[in-house]
C-alpha atoms as a PDB file:
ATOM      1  CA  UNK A   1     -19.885 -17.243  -3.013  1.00  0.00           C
ATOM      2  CA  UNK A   2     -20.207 -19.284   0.404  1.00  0.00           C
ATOM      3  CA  UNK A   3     -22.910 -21.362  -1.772  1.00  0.00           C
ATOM      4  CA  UNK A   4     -21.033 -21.601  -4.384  1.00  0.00           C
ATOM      5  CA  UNK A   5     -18.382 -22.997  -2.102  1.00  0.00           C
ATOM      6  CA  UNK A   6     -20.224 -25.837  -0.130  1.00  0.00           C
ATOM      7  CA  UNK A   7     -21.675 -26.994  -3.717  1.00  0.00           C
ATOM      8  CA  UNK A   8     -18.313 -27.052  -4.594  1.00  0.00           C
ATOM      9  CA  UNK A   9     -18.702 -24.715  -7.811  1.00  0.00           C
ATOM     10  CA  UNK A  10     -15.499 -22.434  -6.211  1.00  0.00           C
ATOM     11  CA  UNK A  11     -12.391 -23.799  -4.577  1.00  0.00           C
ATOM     12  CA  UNK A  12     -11.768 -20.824  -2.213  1.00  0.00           C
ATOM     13  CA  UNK A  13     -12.819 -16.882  -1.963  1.00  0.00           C
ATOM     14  CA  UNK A  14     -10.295 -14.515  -2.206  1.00  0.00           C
ATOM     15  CA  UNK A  15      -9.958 -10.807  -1.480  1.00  0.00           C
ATOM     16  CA  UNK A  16      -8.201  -7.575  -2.297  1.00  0.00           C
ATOM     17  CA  UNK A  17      -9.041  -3.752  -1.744  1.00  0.00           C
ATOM     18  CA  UNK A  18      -7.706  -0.531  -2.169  1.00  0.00           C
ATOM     19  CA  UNK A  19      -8.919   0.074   1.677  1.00  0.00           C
ATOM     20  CA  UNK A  20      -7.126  -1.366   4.388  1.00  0.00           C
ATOM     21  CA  UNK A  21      -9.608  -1.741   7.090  1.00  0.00           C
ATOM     22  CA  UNK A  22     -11.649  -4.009   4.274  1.00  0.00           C
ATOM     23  CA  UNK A  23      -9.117  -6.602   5.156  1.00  0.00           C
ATOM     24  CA  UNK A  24      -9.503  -7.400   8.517  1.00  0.00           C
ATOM     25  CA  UNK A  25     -13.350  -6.894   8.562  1.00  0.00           C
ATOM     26  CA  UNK A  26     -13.510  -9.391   5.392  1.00  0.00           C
ATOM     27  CA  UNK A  27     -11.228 -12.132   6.944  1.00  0.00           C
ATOM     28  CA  UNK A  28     -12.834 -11.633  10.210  1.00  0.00           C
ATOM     29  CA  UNK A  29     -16.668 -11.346   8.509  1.00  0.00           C
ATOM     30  CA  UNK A  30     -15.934 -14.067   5.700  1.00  0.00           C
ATOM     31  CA  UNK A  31     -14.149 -17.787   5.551  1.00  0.00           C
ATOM     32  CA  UNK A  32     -11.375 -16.044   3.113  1.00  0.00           C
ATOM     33  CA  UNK A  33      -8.947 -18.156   1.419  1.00  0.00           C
ATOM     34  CA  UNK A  34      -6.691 -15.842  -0.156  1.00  0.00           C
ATOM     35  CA  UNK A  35      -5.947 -11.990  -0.185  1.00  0.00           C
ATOM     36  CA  UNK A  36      -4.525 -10.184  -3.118  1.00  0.00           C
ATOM     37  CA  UNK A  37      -2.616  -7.160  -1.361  1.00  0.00           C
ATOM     38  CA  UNK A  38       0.099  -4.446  -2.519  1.00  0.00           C
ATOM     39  CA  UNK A  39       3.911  -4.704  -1.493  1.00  0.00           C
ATOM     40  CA  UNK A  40       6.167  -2.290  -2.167  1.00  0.00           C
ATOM     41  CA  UNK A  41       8.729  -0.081  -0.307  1.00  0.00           C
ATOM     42  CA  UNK A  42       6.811   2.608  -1.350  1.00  0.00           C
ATOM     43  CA  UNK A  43       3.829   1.183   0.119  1.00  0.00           C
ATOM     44  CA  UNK A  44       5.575   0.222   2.986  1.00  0.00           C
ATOM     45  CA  UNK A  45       6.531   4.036   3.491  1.00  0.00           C
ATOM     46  CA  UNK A  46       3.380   4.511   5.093  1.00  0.00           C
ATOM     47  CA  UNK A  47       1.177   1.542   5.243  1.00  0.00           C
ATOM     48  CA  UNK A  48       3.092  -0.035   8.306  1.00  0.00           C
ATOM     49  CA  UNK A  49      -0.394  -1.748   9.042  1.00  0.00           C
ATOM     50  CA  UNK A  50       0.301  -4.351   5.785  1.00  0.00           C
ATOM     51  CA  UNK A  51       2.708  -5.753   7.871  1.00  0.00           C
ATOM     52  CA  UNK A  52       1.964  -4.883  11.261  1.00  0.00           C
ATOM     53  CA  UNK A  53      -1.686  -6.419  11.245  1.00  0.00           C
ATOM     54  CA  UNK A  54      -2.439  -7.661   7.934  1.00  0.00           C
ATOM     55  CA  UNK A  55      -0.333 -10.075   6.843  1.00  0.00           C
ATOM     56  CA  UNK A  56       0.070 -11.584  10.692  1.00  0.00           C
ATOM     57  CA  UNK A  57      -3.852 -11.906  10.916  1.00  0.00           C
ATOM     58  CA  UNK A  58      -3.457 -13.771   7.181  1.00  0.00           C
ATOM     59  CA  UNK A  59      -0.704 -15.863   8.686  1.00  0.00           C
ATOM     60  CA  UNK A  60      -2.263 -16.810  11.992  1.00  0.00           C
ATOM     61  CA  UNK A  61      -5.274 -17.638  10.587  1.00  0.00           C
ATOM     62  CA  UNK A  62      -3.765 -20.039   7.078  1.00  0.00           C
ATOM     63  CA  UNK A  63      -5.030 -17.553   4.821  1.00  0.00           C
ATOM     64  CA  UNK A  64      -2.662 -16.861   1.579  1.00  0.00           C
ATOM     65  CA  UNK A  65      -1.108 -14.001   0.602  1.00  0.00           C
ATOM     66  CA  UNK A  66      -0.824 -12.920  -2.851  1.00  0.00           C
ATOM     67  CA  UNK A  67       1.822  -9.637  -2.678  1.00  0.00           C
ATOM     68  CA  UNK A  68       0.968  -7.647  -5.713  1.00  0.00           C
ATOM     69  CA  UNK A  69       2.480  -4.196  -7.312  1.00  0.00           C
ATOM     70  CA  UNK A  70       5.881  -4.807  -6.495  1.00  0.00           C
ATOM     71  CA  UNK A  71       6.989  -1.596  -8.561  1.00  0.00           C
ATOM     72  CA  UNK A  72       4.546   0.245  -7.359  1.00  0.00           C
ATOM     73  CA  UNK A  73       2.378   0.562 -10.691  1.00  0.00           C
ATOM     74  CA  UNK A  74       5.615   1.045 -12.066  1.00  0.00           C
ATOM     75  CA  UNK A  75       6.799   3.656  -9.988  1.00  0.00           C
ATOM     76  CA  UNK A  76       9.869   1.404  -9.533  1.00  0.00           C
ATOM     77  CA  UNK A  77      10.884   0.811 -13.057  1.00  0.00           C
ATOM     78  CA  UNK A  78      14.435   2.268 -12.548  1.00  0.00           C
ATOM     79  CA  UNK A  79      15.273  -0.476 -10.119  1.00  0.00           C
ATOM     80  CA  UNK A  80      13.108  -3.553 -11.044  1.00  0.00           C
ATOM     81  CA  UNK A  81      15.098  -6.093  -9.519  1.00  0.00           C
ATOM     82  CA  UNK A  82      16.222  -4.493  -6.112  1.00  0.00           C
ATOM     83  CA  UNK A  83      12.235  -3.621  -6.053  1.00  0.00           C
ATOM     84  CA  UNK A  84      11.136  -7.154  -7.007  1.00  0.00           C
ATOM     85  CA  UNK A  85      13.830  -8.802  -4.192  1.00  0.00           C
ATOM     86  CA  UNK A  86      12.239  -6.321  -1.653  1.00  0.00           C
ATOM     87  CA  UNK A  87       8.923  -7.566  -1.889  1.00  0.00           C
ATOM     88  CA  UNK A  88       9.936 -11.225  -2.451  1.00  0.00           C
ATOM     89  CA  UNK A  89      11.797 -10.530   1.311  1.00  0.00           C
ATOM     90  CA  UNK A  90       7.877 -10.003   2.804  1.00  0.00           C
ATOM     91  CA  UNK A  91       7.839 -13.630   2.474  1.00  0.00           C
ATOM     92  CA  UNK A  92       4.284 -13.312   0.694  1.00  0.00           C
ATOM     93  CA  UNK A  93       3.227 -17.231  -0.672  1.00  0.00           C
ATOM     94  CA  UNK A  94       2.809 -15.673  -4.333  1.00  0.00           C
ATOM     95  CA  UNK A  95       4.357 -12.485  -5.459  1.00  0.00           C
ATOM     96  CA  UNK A  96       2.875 -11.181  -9.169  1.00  0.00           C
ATOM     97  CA  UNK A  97       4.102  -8.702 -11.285  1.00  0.00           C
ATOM     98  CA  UNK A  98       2.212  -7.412 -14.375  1.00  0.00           C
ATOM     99  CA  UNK A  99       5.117  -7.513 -17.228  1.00  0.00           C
ATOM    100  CA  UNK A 100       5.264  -6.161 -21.000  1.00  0.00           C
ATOM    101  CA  UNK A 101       8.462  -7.322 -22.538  1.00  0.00           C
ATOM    102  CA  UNK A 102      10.013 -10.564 -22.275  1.00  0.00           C
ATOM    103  CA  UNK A 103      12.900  -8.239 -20.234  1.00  0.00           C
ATOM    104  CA  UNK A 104      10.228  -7.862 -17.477  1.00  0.00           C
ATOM    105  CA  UNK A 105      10.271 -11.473 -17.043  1.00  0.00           C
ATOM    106  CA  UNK A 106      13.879 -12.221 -17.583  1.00  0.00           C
ATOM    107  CA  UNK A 107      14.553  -9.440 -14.507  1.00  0.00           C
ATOM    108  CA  UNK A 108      11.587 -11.045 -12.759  1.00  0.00           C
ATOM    109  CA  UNK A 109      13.315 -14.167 -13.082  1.00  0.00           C
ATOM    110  CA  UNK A 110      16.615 -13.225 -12.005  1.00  0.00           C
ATOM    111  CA  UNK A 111      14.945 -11.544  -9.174  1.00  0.00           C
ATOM    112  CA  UNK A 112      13.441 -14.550  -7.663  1.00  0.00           C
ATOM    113  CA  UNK A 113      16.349 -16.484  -8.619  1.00  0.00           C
ATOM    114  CA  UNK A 114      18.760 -14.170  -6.658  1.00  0.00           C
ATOM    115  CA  UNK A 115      16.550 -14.531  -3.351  1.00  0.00           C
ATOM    116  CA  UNK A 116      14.817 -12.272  -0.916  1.00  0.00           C
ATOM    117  CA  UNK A 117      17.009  -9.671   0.121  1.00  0.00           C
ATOM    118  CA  UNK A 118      18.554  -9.897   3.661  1.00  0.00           C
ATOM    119  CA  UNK A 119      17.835  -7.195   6.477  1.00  0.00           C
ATOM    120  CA  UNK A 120      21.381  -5.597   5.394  1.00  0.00           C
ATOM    121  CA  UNK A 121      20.282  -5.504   1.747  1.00  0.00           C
ATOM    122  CA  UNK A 122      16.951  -3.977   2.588  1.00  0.00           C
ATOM    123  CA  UNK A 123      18.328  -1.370   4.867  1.00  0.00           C
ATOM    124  CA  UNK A 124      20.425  -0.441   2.282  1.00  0.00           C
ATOM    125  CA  UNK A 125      18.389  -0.533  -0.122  1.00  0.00           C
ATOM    126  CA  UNK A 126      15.763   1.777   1.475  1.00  0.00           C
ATOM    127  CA  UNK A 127      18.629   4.582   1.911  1.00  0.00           C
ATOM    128  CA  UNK A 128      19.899   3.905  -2.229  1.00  0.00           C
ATOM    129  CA  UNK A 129      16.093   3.838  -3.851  1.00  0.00           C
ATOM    130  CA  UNK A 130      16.295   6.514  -6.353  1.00  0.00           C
ATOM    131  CA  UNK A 131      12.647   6.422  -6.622  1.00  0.00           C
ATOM    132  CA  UNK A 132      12.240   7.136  -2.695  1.00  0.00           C
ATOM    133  CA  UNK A 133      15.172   9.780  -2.768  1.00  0.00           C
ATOM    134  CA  UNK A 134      15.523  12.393  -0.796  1.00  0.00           C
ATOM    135  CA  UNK A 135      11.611  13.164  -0.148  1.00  0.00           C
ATOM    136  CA  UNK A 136       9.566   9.854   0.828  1.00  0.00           C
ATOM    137  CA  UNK A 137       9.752   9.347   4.764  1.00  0.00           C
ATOM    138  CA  UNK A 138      11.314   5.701   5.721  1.00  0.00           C
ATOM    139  CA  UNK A 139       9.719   6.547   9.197  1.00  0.00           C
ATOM    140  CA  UNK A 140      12.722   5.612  10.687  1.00  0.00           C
ATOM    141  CA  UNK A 141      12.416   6.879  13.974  1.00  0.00           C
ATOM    142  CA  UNK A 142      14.294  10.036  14.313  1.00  0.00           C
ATOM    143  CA  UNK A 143      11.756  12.411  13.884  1.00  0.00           C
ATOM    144  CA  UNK A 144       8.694  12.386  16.709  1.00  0.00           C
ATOM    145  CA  UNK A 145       5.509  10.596  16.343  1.00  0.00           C
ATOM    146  CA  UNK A 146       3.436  13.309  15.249  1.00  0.00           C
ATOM    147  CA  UNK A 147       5.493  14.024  12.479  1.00  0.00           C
ATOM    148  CA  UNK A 148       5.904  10.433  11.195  1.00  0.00           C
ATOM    149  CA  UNK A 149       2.331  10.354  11.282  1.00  0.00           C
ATOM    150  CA  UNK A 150       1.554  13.406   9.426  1.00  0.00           C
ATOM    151  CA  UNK A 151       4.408  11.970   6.512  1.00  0.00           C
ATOM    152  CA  UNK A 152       1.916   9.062   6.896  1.00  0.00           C
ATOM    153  CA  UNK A 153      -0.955  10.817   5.793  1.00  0.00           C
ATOM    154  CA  UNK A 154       0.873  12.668   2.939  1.00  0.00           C
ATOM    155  CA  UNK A 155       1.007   9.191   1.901  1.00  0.00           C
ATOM    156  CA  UNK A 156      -2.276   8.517   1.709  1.00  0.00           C
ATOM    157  CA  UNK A 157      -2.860  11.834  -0.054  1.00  0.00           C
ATOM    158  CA  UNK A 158      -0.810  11.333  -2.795  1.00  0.00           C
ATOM    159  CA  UNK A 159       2.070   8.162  -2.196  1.00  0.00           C
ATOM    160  CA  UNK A 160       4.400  11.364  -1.824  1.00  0.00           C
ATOM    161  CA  UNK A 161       4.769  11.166  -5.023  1.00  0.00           C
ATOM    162  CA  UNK A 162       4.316  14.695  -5.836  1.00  0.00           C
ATOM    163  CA  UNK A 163       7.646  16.454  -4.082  1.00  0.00           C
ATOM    164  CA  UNK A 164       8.157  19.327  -6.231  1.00  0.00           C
ATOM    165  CA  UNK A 165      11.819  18.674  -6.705  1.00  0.00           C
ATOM    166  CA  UNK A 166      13.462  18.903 -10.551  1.00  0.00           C
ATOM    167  CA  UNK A 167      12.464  15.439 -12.791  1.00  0.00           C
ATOM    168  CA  UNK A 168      12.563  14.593 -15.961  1.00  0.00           C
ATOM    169  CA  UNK A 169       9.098  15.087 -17.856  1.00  0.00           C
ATOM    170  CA  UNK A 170       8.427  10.737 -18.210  1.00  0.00           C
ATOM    171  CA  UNK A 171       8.880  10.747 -14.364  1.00  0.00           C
ATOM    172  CA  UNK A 172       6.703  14.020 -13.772  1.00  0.00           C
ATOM    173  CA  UNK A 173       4.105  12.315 -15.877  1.00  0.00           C
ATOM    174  CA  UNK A 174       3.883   9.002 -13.958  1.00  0.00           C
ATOM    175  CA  UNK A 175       3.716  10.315 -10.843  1.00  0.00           C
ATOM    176  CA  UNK A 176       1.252  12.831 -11.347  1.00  0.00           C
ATOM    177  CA  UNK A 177      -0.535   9.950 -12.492  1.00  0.00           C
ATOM    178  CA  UNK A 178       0.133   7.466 -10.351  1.00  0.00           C
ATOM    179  CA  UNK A 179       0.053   9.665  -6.821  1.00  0.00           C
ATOM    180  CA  UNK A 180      -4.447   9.403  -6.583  1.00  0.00           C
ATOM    181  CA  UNK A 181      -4.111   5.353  -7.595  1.00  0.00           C
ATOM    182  CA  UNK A 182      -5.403   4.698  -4.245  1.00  0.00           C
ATOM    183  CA  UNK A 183      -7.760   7.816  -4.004  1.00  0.00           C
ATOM    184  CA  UNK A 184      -7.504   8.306  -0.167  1.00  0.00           C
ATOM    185  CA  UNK A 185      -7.077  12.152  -0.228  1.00  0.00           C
ATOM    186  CA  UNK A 186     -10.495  12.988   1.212  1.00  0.00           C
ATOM    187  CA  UNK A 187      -9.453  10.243   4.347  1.00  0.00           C
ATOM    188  CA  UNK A 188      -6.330  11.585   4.678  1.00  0.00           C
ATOM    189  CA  UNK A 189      -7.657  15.351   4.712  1.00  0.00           C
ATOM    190  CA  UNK A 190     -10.618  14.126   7.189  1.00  0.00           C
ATOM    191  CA  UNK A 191      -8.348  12.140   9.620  1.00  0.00           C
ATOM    192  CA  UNK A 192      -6.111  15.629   9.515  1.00  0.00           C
ATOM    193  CA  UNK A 193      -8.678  17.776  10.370  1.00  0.00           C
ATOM    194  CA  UNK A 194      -9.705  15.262  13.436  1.00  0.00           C
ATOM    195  CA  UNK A 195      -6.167  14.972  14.696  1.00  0.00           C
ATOM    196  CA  UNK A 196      -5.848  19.292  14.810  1.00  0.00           C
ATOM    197  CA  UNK A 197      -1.907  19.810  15.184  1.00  0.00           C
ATOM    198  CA  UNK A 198      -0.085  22.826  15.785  1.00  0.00           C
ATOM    199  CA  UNK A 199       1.545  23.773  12.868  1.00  0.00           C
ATOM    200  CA  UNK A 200       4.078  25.664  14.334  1.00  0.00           C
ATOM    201  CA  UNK A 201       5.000  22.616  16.929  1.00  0.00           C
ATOM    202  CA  UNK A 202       5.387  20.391  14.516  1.00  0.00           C
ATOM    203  CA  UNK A 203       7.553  22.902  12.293  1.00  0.00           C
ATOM    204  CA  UNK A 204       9.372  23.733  15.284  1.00  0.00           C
ATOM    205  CA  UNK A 205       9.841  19.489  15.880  1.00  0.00           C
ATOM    206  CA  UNK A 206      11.380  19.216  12.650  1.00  0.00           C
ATOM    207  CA  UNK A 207      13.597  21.764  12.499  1.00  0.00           C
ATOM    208  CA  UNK A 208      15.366  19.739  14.829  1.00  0.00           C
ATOM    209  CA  UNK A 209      15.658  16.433  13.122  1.00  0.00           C
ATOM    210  CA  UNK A 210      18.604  15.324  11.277  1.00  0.00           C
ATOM    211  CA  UNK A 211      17.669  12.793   9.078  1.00  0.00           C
ATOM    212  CA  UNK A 212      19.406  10.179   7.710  1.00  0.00           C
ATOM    213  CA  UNK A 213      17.899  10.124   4.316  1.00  0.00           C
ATOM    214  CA  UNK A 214      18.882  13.779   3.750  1.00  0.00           C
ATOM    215  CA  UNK A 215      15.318  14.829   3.710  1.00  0.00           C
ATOM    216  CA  UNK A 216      14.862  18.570   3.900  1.00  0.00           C
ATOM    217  CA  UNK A 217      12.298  17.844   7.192  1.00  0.00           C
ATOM    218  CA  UNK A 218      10.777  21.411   8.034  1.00  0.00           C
ATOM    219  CA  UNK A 219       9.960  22.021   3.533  1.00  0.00           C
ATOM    220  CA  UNK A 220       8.551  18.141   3.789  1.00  0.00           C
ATOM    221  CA  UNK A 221       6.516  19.719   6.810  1.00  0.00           C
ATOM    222  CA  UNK A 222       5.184  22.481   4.978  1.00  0.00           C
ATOM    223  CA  UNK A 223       4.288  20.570   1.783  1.00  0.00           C
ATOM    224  CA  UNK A 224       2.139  18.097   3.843  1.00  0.00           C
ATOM    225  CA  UNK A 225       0.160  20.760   5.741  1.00  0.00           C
ATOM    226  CA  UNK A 226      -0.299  22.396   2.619  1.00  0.00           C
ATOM    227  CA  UNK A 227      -1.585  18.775   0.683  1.00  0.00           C
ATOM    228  CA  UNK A 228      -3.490  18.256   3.735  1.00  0.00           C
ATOM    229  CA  UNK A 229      -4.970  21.312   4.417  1.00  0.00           C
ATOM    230  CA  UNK A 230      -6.247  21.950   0.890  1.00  0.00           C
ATOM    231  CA  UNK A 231      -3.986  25.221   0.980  1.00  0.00           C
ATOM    232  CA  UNK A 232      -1.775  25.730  -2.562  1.00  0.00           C
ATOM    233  CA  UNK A 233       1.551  23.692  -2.156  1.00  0.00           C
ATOM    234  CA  UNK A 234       2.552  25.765  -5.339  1.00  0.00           C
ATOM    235  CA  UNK A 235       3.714  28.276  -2.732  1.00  0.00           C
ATOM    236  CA  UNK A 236       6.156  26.580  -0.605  1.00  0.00           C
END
């Protein structure tokens, strides 16, 4: 591809991965143009590093960002708008949205049209998402590190996506098959093991968290060390 570049076959190289590290090695390793990256609240949940370190490296260094998945593989099809003005709001230089009907690009449209959505919106928006309800950690700040961070790594396991609350059989179905999309269960599982909490500190830090998301904290707890673990969540 760099040969391809100086002879002036290519006008750039580009990159995307489902691994986040890749990023930072490949702009650091390789004279990337462009990087083709999710964005989504859901994403955002607990990939803070997108935004953190990614997409500031990109800036700093005048590579483009092309913000992808703004519904989250569809995950966000109840709200496509709000979720399309979200991502638009992470100022990306391209966002693109794979659409079926000529409704996905009328709400597309009217998306971008409307604006990116102001730091009131968004805050709002992250506590109205029906899709992000009352399971998925907005790592907020009220509950302690160690718990954010294990919410983090449920995440990785499965998007937490799979909450065992009541749905409706269409949403069961997507998000049993949209939860391994990223297939980072093994990493997650590893970097748990590594890290070695107490489970009983960390059941006994969230029983005192009120959160403001109405998130039952200590079942959440239990779920993840279950996911994580490789113990049957079936039994929470």
């Amino acid at each position: 591809m760099l040969k391809a570049k100086e002879e002036g076959l290519i006008g750039g190289i580009g990159l995307s991965s489902h691994s986040l590290p890749m990023y930072i090695e490949g702009m650091n390793a390789l004279p990337i143009d462009l990087i083709l990256i999710w964005c989504n609240c859901l994403e955002d949940m607990y990939l803070p590093e997108i935004h953190q370190a990614i997409f500031p490296f990109a800036r700093e260094h005048h590579i483009g960002i092309t913000a992808m998945k703004p519904l989250a593989d569809g995950f966000l099809y109840r709200s496509p708008r709000q979720a399309m003005r979200y991502a638009y709001s992470n100022q990306p230089d391209v966002l693109v949205c794979g659409m079926n009907t000529e409704k996905h690009v009328s709400d597309a449209v009217e998306s971008i049209c409307k604006g990116p959505m102001t730091d009131a919106e968004r805050e709002q928006w992250l506590t109205d998402a029906p899709e992000l309800g009352s399971y998925i950690c907005r790592q907020c700040g009220e509950c302690s590190g160690s718990l954010m961070e294990l919410f983090r790594l449920e995440g990785y396991a499965d998007r937490q996506m799979i909450d065992y609350l009541e749905h409706d059989p269409a949403d069961y179905a997507l998000r049993l098959r949209l939860s391994g999309w990223f297939a980072q269960k093994e990493y997650a599982a590893a970097v748990f093991r590594e890290i070695n909490w107490s489970a009983v500190k960390l059941l006994e830090d969230s029983e005192a968290v009120s959160c403001p998301y109405n998130i039952d904290v200590p079942r959440k707890v239990r779920l993840s060390l279950a996911k994580l673990s490789g113990e049957n969540p079936d039994i929470i």
